[in-house]
Protein backbone atom coordinates (compact mmCIF):
# COMPACT_ATOMS: atom_id res chain seq x y z
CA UNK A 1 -6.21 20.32 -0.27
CA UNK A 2 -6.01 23.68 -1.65
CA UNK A 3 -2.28 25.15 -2.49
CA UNK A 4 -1.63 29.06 -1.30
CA UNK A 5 1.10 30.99 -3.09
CA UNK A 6 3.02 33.07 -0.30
CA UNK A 7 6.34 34.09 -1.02
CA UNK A 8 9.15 32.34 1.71
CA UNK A 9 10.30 35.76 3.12
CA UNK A 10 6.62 36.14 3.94
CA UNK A 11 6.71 33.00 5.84
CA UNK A 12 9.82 33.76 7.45
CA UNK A 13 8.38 37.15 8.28
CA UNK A 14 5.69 35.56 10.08
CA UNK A 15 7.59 32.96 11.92
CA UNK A 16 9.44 35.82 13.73
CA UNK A 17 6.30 37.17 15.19
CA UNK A 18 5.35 33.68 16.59
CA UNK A 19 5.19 33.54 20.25
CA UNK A 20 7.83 31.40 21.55
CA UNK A 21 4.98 28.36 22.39
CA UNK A 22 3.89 28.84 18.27
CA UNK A 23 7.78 28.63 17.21
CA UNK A 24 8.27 25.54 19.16
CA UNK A 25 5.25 23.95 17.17
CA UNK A 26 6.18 25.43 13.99
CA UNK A 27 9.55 23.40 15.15
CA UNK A 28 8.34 20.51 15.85
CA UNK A 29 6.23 20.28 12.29
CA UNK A 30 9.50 21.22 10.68
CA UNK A 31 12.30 18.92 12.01
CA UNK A 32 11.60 14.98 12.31
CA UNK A 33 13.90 14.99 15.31
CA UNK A 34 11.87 17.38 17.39
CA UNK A 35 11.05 15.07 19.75
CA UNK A 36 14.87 14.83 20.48
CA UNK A 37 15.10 18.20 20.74
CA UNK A 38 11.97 18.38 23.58
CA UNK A 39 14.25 15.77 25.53
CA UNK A 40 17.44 17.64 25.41
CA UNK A 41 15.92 20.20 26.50
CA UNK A 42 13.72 17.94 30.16
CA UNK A 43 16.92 16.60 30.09
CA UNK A 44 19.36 20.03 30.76
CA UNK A 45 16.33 21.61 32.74
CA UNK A 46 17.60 20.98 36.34
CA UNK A 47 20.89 22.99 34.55
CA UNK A 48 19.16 25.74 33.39
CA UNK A 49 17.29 26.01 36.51
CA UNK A 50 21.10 26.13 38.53
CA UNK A 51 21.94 28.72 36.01
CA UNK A 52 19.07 30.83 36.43
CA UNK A 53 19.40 30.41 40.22
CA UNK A 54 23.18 31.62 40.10
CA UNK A 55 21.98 35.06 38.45
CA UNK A 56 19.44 35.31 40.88
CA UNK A 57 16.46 34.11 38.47
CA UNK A 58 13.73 31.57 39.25
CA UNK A 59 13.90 29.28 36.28
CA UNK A 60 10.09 28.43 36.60
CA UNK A 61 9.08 32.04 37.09
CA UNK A 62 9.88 32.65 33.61
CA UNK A 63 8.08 33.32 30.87
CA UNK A 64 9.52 31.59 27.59
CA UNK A 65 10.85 34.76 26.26
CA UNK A 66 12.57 35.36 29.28
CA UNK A 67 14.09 31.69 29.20
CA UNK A 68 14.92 32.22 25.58
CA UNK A 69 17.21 35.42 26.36
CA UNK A 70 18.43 33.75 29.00
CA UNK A 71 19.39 31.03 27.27
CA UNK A 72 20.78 33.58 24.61
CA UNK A 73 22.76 35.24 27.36
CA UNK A 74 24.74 31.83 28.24
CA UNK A 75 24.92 30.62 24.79
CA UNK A 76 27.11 33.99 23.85
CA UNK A 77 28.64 34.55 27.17
C-alpha cells in the first residue's frame, strides 16, 4: 500500500472538522478499547436522557453536536 507524507498538525487539523459520526470512527480505528467506550456510553444513556430531560431537552431529539455540548455542559458544570 502506498505511504502519503502529511504532516500530524495536518491530520489533527482535519480531525477537528470531522462530523461528530466521522470522529467517533476515527475513534474507534484509533483506540483498541473503543468498543468499551461504545458500551459506556448504551450503558449511561438512560442518564443522559434524565439529564437532558431535567433541562428541558429531549435526549433523542438531538443531533450529536448537540449531545456533545451537552455533554460538555455537565462535564464542566
Amino acid at each position: 500500500m502506498p505511504t502519503i507524507d502529511v504532516l500530524e498538525e495536518q491530520i489533527l487539523q482535519s480531525l477537528d472538522q470531522l462530523s461528530p459520526q466521522g470522529r467517533r470512527q476515527a475513534i474507534m480505528r484509533l483506540l483498541p478499547s473503543a468498543a468499551y467506550l461504545e458500551r459506556a456510553i448504551e450503558r449511561n444513556r438512560p442518564r443522559m436522557e434524565a439529564l437532558a430531560k431535567q433541562r428541558g431537552l429531549d435526549w433523542n431529539a438531538l443531533t450529536e453536536d448537540q449531545k456533545e455540548q451537552l455533554v460538555d455542559r455537565i462535564l464542566h458544570e
